[in-house]
Protein backbone atom coordinates (compact mmCIF):
# COMPACT_ATOMS: atom_id res chain seq x y z
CA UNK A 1 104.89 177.72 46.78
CA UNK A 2 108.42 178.80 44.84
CA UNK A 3 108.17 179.25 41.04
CA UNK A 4 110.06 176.01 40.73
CA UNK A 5 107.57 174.38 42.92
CA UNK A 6 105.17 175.03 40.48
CA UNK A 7 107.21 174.36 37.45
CA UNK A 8 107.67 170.79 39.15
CA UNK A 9 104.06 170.62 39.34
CA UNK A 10 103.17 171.55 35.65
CA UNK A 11 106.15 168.98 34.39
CA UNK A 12 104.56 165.93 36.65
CA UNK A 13 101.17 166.90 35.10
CA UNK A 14 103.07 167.08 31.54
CA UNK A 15 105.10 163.46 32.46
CA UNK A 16 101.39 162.16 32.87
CA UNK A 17 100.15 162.96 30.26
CA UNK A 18 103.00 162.15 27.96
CA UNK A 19 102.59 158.44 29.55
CA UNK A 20 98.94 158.20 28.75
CA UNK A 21 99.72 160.14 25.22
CA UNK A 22 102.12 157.53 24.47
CA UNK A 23 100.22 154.64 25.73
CA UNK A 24 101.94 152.71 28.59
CA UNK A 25 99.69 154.74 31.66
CA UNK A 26 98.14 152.12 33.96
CA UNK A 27 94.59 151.48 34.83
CA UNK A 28 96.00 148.78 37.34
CA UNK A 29 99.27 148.80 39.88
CA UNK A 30 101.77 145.88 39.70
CA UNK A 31 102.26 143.95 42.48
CA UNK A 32 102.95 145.10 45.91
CA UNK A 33 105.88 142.49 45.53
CA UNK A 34 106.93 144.84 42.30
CA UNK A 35 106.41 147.99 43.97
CA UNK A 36 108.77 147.06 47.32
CA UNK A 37 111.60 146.46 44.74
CA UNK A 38 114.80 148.00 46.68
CA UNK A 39 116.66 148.63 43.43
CA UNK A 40 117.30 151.79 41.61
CA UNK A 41 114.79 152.50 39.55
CA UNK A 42 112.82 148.97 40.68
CA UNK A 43 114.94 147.72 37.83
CA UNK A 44 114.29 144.03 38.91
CA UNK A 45 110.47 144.89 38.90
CA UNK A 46 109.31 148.07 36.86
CA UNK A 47 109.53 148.94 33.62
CA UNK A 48 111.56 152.48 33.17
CA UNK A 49 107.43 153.96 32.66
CA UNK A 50 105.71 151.87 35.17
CA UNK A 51 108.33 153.49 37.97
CA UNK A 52 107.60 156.97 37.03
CA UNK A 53 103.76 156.30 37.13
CA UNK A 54 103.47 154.48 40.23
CA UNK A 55 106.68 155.44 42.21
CA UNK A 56 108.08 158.61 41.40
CA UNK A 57 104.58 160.78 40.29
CA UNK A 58 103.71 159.62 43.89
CA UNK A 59 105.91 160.25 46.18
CA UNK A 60 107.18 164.13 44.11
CA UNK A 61 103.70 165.08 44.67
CA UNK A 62 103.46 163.86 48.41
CA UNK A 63 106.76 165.82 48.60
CA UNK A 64 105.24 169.16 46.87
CA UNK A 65 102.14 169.19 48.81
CA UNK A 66 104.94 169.48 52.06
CA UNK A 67 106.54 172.32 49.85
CA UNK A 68 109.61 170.12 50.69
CA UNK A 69 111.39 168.23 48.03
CA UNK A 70 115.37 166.69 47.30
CA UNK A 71 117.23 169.08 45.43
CA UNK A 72 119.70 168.37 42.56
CA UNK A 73 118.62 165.19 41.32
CA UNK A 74 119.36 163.94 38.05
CA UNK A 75 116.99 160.82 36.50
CA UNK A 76 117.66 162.09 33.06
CA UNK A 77 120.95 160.04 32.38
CA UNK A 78 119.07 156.32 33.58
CA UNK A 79 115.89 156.87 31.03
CA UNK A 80 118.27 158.24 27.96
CA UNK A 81 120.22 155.12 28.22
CA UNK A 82 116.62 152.85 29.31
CA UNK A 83 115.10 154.00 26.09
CA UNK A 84 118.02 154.59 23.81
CA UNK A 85 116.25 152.67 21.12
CA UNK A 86 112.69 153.80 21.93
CA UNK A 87 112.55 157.44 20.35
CA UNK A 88 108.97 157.73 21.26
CA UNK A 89 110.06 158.38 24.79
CA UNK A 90 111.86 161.53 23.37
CA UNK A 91 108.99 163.67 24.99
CA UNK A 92 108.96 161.88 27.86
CA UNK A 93 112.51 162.10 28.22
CA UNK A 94 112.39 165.98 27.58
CA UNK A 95 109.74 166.39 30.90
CA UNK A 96 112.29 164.55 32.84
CA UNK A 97 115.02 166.88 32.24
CA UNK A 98 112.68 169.80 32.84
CA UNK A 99 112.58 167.92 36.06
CA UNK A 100 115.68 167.55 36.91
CA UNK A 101 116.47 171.05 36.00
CA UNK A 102 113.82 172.28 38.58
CA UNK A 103 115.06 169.92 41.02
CA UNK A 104 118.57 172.00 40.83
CA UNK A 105 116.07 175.32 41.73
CA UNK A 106 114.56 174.50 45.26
């Protein structure tokens, strides 16, 4: 596994457990109907947190364990503008970019 394999793995670990620090991680899943959302983002579904936890922590770490993931994403500019009046996402926010930033790496 690349260096920014792993530095993908350490940020999903440190998106975690900025969710749970903050308080919006999930003991339950929403709906299947919520999860099959085909927008961006499940924007008609999901809140901005409640995609990260149950769609996008998912499916990167299905990706890593193939040592195969999309390169040169960037999430960073939808959850800036999704929480521009939330600053407690700041943190969470931050981990994204980290993300994206890897992303650019593999």
């Amino acid at each position: 596994m690349t260096t920014s394999f792993n530095e993908l793995e350490h940020a999903l670990n440190e998106l975690e457990y900025e969710l749970q620090r903050l308080g919006v991680w999930q003991s339950f899943a929403p709906s299947d109907e919520a999860l099959a959302s085909s927008e961006p983002f499940a924007l008609d579904t999901l809140e901005p947190h409640e995609w990260l936890q149950w769609i996008f922590i998912p499916k990167l770490s299905e990706l890593l364990a193939t040592e195969w993931v999309p390169t040169g994403f960037a999430l960073t500019p939808y959850f800036e503008q999704a929480w521009v009046d939330q600053p407690e996402f700041r943190a969470v926010i931050r981990v994204i970019r980290t993300i994206d930033e890897a992303s650019h790496l593999c």
